[in-house]
N, C-alpha and C. Protein backbone atom coordinates (compact mmCIF):
# COMPACT_ATOMS: atom_id res chain seq x y z
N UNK A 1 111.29 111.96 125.84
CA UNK A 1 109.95 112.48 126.09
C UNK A 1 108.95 111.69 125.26
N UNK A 2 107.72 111.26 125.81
CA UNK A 2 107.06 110.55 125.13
C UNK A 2 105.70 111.46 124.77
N UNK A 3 105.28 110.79 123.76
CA UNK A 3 104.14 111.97 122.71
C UNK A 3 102.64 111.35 123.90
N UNK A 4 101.88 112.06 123.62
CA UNK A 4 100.64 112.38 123.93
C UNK A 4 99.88 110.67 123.65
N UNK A 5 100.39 109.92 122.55
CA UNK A 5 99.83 108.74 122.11
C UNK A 5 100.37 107.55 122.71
N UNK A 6 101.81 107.75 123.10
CA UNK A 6 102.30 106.94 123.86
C UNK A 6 102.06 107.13 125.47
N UNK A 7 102.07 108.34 125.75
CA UNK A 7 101.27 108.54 127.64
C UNK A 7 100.24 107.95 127.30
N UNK A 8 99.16 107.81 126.50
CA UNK A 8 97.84 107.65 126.57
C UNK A 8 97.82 105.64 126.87
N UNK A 9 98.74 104.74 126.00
CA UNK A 9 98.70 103.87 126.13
C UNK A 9 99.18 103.04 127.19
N UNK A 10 100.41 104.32 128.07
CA UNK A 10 101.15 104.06 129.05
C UNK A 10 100.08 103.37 130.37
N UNK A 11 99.25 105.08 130.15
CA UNK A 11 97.95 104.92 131.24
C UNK A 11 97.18 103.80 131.25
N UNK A 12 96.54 103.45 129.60
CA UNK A 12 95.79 102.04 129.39
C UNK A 12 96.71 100.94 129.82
N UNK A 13 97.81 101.13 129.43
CA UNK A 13 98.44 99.43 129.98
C UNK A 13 98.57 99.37 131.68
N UNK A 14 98.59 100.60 132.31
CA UNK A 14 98.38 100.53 133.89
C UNK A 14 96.98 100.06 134.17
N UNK A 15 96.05 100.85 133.67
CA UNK A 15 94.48 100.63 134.32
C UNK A 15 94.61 99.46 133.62
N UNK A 16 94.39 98.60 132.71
CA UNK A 16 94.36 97.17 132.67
C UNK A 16 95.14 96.87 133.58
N UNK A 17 95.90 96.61 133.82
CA UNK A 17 96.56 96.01 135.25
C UNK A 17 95.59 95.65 136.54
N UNK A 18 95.31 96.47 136.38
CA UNK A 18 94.73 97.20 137.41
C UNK A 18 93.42 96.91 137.27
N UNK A 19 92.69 96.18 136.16
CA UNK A 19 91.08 95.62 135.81
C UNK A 19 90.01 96.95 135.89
N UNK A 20 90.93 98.12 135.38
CA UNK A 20 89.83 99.33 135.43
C UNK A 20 89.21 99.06 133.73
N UNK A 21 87.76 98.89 134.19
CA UNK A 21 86.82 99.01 132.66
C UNK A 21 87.09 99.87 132.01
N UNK A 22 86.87 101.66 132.31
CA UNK A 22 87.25 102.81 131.49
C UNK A 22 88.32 102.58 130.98
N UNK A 23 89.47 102.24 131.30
CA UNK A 23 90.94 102.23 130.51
C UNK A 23 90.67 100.90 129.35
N UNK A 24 89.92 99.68 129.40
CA UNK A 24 89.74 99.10 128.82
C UNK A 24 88.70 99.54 127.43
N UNK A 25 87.96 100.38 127.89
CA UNK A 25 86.83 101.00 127.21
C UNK A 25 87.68 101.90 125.67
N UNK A 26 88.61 102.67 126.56
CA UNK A 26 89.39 103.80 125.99
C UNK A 26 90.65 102.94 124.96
N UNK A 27 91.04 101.95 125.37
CA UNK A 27 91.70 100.86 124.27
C UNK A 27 91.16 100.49 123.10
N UNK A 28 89.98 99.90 124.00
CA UNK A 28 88.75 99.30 122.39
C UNK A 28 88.40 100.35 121.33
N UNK A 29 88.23 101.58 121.71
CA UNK A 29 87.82 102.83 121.09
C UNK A 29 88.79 103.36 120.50
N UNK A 30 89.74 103.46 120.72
CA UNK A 30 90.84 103.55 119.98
C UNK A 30 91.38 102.67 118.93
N UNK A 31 91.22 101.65 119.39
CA UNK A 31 91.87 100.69 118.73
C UNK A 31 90.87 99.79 117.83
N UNK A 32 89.85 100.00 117.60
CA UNK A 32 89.32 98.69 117.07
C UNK A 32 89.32 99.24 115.47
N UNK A 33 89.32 99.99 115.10
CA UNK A 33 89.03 100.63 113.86
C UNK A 33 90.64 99.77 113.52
N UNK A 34 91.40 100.68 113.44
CA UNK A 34 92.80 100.02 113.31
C UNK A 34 92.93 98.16 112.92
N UNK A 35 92.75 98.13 113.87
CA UNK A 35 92.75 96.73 114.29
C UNK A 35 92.24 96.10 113.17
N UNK A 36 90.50 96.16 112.85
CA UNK A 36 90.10 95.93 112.46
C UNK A 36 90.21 96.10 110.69
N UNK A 37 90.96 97.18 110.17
CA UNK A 37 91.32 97.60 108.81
C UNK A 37 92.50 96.58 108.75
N UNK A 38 93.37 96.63 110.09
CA UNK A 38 94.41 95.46 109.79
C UNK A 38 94.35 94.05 109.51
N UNK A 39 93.16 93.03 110.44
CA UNK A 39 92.72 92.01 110.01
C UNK A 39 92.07 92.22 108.89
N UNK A 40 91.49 93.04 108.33
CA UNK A 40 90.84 92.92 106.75
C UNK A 40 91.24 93.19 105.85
N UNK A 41 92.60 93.88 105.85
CA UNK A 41 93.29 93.34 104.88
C UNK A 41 94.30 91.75 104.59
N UNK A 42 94.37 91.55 105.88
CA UNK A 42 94.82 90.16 105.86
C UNK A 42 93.74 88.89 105.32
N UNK A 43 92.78 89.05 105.91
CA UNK A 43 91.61 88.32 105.98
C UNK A 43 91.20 88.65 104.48
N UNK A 44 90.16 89.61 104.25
CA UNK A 44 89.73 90.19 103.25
C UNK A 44 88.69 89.54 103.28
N UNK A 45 87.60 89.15 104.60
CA UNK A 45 86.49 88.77 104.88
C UNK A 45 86.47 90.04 106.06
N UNK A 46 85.11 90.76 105.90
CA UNK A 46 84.79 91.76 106.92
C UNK A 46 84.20 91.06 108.12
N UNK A 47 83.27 89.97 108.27
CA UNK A 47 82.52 89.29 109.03
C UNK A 47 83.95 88.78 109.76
N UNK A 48 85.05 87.89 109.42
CA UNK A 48 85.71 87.66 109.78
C UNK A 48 87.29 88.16 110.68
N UNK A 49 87.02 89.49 110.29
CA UNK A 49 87.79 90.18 110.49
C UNK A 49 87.33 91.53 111.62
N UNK A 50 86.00 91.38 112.01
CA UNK A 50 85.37 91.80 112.98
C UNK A 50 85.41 90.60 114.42
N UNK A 51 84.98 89.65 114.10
CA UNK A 51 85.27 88.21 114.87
C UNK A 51 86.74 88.50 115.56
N UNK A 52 87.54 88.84 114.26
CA UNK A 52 89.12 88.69 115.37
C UNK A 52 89.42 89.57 115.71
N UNK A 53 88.66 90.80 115.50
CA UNK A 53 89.09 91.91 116.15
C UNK A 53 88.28 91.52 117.73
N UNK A 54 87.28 91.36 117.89
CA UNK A 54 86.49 90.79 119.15
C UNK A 54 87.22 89.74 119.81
N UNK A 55 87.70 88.96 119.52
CA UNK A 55 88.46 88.00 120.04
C UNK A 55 89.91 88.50 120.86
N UNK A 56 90.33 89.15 119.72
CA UNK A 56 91.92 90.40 120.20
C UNK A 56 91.51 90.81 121.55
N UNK A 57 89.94 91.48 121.77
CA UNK A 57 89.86 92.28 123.01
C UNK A 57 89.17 91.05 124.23
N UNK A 58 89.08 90.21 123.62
CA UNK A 58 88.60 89.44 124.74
C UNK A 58 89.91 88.72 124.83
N UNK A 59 91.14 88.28 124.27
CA UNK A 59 92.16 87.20 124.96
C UNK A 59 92.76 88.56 125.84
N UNK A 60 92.71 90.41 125.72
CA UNK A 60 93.64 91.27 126.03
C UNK A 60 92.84 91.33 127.36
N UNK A 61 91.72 91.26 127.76
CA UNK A 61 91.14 91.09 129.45
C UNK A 61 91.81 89.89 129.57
N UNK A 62 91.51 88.92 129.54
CA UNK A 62 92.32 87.65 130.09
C UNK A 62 93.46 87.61 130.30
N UNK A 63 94.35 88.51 129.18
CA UNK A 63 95.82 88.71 129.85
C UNK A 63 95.95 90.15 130.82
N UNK A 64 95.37 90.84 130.60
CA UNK A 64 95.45 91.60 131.44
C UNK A 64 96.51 92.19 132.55
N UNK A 65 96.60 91.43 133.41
CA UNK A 65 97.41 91.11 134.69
C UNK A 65 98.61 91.41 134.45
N UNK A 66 98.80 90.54 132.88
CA UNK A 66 100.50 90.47 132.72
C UNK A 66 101.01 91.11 131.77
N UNK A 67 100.29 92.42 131.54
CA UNK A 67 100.53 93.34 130.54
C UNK A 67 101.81 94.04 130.88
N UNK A 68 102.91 94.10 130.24
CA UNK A 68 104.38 94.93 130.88
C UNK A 68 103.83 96.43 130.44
N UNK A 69 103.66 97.63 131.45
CA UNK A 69 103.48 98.40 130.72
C UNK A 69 104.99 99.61 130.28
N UNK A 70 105.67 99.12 129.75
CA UNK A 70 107.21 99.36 129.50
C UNK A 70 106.94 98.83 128.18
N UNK A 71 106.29 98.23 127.71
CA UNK A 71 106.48 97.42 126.03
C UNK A 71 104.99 97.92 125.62
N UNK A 72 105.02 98.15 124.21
CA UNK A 72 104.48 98.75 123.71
C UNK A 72 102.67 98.35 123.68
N UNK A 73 101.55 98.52 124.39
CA UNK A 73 100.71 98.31 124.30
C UNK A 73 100.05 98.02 122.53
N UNK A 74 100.42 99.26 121.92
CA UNK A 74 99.82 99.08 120.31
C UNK A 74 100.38 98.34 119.90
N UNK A 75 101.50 97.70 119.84
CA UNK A 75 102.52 96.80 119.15
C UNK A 75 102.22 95.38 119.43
N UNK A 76 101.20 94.88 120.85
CA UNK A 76 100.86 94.20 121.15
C UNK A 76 99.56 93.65 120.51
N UNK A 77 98.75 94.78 120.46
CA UNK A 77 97.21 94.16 120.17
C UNK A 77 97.65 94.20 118.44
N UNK A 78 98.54 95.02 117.79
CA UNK A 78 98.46 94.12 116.31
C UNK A 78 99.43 93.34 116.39
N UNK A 79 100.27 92.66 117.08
CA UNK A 79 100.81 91.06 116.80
C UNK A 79 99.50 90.39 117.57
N UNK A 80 98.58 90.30 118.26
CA UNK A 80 97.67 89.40 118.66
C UNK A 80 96.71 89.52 117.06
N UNK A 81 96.15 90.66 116.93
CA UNK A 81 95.56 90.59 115.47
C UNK A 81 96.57 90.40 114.48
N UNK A 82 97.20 90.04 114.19
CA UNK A 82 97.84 89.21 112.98
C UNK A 82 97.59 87.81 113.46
N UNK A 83 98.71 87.68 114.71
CA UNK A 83 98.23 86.18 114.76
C UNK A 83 96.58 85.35 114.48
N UNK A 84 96.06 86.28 115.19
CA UNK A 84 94.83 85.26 114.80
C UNK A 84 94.39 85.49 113.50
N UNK A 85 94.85 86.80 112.76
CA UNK A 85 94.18 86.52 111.45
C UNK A 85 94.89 85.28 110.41
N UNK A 86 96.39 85.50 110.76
CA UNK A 86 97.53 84.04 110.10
C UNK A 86 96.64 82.97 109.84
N UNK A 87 95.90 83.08 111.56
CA UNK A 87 95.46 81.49 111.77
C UNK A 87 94.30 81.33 111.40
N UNK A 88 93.64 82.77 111.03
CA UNK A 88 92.22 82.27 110.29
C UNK A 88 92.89 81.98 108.96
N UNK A 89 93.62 82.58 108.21
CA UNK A 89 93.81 82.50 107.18
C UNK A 89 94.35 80.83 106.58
N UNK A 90 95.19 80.31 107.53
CA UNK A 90 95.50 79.06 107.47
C UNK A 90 94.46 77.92 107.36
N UNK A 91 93.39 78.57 108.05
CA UNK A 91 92.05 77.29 108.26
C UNK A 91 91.38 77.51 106.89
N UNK A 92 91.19 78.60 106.66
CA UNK A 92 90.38 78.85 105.68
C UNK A 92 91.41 78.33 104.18
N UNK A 93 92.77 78.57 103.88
CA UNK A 93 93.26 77.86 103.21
C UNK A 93 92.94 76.24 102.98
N UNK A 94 93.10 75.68 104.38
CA UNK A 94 93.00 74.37 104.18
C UNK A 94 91.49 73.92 103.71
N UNK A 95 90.72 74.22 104.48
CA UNK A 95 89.20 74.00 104.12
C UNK A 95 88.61 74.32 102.14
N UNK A 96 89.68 75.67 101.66
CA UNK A 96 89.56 75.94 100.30
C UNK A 96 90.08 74.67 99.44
N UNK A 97 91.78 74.61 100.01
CA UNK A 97 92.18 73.39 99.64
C UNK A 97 91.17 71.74 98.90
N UNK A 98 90.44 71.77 100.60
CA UNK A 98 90.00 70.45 100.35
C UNK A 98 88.58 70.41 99.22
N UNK A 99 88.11 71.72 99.39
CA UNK A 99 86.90 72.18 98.54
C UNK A 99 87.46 71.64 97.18
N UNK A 100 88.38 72.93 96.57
CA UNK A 100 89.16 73.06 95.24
C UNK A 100 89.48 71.32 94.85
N UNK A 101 89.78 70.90 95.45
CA UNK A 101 90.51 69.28 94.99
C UNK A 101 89.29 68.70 94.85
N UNK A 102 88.02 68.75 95.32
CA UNK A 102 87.05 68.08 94.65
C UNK A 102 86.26 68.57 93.65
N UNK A 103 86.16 70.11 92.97
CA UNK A 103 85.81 70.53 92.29
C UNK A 103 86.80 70.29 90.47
N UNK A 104 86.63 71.59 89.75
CA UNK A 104 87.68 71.54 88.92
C UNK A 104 88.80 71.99 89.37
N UNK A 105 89.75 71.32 88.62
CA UNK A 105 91.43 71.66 88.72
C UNK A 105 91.59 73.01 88.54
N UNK A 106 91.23 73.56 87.79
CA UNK A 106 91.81 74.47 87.07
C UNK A 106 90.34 75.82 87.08
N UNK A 107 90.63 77.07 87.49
CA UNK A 107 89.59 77.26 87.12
C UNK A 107 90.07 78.80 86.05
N UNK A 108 88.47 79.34 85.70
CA UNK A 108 89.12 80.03 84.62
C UNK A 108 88.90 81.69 85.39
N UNK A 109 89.47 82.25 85.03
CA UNK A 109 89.91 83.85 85.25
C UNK A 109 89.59 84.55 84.00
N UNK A 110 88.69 85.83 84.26
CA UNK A 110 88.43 86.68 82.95
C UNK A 110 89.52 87.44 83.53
N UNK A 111 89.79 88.14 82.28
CA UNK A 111 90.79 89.95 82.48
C UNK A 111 90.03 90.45 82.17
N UNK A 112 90.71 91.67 82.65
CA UNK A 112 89.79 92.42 82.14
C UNK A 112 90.31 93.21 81.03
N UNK A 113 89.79 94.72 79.94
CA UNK A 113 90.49 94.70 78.91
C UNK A 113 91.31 96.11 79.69
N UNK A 114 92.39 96.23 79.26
CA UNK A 114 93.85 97.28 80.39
C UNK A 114 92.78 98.80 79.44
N UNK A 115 92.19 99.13 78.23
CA UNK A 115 91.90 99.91 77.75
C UNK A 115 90.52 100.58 78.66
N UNK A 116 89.62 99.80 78.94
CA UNK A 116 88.50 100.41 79.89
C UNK A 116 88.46 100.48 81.26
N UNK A 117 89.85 100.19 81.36
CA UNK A 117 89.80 100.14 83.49
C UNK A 117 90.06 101.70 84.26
N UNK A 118 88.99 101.26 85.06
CA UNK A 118 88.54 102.84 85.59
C UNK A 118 89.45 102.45 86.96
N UNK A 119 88.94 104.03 88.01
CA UNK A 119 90.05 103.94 88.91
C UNK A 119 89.70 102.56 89.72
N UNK A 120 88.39 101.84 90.13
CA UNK A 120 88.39 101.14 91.32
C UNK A 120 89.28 99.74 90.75
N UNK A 121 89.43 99.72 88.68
CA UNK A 121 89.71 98.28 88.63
C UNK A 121 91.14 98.32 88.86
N UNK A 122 92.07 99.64 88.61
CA UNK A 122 93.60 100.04 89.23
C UNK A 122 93.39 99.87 90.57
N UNK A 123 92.86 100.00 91.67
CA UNK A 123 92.96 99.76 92.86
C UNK A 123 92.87 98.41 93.14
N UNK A 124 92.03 97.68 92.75
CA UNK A 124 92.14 96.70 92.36
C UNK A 124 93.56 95.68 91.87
N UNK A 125 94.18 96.14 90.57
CA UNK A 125 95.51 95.65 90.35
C UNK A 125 96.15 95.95 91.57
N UNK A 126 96.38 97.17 92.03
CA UNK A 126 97.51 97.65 93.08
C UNK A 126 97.29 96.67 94.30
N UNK A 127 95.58 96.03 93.96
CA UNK A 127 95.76 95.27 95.54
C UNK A 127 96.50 93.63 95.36
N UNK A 128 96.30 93.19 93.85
CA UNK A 128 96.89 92.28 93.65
C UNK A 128 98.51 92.46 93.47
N UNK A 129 98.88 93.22 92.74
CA UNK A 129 100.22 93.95 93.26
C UNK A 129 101.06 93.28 94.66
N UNK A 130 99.92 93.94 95.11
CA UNK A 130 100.89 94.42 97.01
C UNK A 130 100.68 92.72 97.39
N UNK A 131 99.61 92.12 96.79
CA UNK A 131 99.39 90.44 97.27
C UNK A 131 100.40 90.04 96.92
N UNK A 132 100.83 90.31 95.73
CA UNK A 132 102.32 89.48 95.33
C UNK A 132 103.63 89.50 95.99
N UNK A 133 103.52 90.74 96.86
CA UNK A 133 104.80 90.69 97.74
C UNK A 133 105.03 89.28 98.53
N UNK A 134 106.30 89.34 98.46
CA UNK A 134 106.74 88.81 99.87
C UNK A 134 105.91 89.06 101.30
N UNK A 135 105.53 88.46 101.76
CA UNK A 135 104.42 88.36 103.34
C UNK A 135 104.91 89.33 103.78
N UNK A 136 106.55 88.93 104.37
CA UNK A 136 106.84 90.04 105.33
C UNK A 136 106.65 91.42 104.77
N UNK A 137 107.43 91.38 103.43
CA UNK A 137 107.91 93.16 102.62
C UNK A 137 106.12 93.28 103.11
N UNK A 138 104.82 92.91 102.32
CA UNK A 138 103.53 93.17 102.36
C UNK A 138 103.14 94.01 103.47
N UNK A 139 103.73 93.04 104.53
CA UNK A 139 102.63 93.18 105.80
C UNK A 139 103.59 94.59 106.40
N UNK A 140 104.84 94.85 105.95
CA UNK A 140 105.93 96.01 106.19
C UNK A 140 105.00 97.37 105.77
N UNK A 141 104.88 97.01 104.40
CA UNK A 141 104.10 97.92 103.71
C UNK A 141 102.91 98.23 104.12
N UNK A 142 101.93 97.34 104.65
CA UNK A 142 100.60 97.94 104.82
C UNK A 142 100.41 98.19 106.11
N UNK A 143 101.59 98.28 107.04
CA UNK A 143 101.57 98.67 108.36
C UNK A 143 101.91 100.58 108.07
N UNK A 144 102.76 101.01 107.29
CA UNK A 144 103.71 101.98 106.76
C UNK A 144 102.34 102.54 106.17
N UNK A 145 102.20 102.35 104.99
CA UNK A 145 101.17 103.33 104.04
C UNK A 145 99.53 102.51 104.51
N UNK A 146 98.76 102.32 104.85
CA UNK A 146 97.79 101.88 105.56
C UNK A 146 97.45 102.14 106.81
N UNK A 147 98.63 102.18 107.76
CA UNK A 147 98.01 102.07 109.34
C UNK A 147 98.94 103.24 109.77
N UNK A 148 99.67 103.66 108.61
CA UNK A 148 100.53 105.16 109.78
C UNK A 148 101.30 104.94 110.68
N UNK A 149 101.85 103.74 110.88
CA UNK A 149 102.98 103.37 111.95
C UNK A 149 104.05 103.45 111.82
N UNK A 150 105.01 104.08 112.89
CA UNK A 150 106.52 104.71 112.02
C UNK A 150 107.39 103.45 111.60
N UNK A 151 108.61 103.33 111.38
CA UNK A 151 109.34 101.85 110.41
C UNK A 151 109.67 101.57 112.37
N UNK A 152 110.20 102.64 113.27
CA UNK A 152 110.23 101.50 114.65
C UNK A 152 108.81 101.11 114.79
N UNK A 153 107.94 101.13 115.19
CA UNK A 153 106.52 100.49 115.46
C UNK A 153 106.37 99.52 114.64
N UNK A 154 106.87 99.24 113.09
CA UNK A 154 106.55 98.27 112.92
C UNK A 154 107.65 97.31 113.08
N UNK A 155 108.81 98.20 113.45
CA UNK A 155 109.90 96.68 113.53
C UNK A 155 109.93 95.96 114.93
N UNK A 156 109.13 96.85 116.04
CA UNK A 156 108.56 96.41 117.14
C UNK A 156 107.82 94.81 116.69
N UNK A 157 106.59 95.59 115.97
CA UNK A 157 105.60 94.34 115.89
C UNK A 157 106.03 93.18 115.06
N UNK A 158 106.79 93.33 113.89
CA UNK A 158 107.71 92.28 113.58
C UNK A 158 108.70 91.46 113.39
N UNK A 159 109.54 92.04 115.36
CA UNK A 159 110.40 91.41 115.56
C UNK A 159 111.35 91.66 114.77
N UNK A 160 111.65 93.31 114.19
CA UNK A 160 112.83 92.86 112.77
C UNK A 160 113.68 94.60 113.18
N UNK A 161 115.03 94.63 112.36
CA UNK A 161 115.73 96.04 112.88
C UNK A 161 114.79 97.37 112.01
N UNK A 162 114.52 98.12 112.46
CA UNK A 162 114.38 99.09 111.53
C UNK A 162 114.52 99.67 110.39
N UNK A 163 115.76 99.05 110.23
CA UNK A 163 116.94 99.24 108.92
C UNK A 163 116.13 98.23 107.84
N UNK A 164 115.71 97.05 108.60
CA UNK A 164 114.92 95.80 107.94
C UNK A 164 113.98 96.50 107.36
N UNK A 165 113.20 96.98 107.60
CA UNK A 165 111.48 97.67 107.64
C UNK A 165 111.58 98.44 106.63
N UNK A 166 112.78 99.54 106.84
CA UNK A 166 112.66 100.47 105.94
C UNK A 166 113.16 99.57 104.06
N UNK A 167 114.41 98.51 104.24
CA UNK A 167 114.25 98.02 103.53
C UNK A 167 113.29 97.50 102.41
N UNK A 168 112.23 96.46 103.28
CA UNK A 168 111.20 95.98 102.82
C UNK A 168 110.15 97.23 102.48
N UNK A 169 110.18 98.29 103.06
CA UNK A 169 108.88 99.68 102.86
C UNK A 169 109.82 99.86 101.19
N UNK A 170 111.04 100.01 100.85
CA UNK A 170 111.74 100.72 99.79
C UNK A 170 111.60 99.63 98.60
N UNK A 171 111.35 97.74 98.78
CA UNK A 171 111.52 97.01 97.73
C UNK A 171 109.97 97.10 97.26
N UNK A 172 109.31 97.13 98.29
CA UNK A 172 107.63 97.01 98.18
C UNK A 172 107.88 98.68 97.04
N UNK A 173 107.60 99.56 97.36
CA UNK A 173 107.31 100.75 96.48
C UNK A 173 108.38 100.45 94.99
N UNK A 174 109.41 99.97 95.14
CA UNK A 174 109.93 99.64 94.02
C UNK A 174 109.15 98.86 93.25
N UNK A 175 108.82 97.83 93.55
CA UNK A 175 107.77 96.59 93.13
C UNK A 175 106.29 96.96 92.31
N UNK A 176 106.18 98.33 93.52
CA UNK A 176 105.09 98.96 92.75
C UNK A 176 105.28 100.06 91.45
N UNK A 177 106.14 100.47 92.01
CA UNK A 177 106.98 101.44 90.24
C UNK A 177 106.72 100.50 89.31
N UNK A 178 107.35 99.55 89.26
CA UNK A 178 107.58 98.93 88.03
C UNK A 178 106.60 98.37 87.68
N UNK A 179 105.42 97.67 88.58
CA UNK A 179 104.01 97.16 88.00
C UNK A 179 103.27 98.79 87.36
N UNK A 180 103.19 99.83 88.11
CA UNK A 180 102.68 100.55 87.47
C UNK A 180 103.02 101.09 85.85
N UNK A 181 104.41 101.01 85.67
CA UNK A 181 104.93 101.60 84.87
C UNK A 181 104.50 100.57 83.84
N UNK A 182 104.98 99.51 83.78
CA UNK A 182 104.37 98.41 83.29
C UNK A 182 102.71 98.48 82.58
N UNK A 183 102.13 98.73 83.70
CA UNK A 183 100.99 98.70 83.56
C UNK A 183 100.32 100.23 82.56
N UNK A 184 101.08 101.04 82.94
CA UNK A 184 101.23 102.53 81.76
C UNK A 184 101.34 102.32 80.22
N UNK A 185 102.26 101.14 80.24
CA UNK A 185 103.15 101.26 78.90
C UNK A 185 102.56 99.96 78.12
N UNK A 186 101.58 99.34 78.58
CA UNK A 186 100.74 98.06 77.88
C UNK A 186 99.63 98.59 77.15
């Protein structure tokens, strides 16, 4: 039996088929918020991460036609938003790259002092934290505690067993124990 969220996408992946606007309407509206929290954490440019969310819904009319609606509509539009955020992220690497090599080598980083950090500069660590993961464990994790998607939905979108997912969801929170604890006891 399928839930109320999965009929709903069943229907959208038919009316796209089918080039009905409303079902397309009812995708975007649903989905762009999502979408869009997902490219920005990848990205971590909002301007940019609005761009690929716009882009997501304009390559998903163009495919349209050949939407299977048997495979997971949501599972689809965030592997299209990852991909393109990967690939912003790749350009924008290289372009930093070529910047950084003509500037200084080295640049300098303040800390801050661990005695006056309020909650946003811990949110903060926790986000550098979760940066330090492993890509995949990361992107496991911020599908899981971020976007509310069960460990199948995300082993859908990343091609991996379930058993995998939950793995990477259990090393990621480990990872974070110990930075926190760490971070307690300094």
């Amino acid at each position: 039996m399928r839930s109320d969220e999965e009929e709903s996408f069943l229907d959208w992946s038919h009316g796209l088929r089918r080039s009905e606007a409303n079902a397309f309407e009812a995708v975007f509206d649903a989905m762009y918020d999502p979408l869009y929290r997902y490219s920005l954490y990848i990205t971590r440019d909002r301007e940019a991460s609005s761009d690929i969310v716009q882009d997501v819904f304009v390559k998903l009319w163009q495919v349209r036609e050949t939407i299977d609606p048997e495979r997971s509509l949501k599972s689809l539009l965030y592997q299209m938003a990852r991909n393109y955020s990967l690939n912003h992220e790749r350009q924008k690497k290289r372009h930093a790259t070529d910047a950084l090599s003509e500037e200084h080598p080295a640049a300098s980083h303040d800390t801050l002092n661990d005695e006056n950090l309020d909650a946003d500069a811990l949110r903060r660590r926790l986000e550098e934290w979760i940066e330090d993961m492993p890509v995949r464990r990361r992107e496991a994790f911020m599908l899981s505690r971020y976007e509310g998607m069960s460990h199948e939905e995300i082993a859908s979108l990343m091609k991996l067993a379930p058993k995998t997912v939950n793995n990477h969801i259990v090393l990621a929170l480990q990872h974070l124990r110990q930075k926190v604890e760490a971070y307690n006891n300094a």
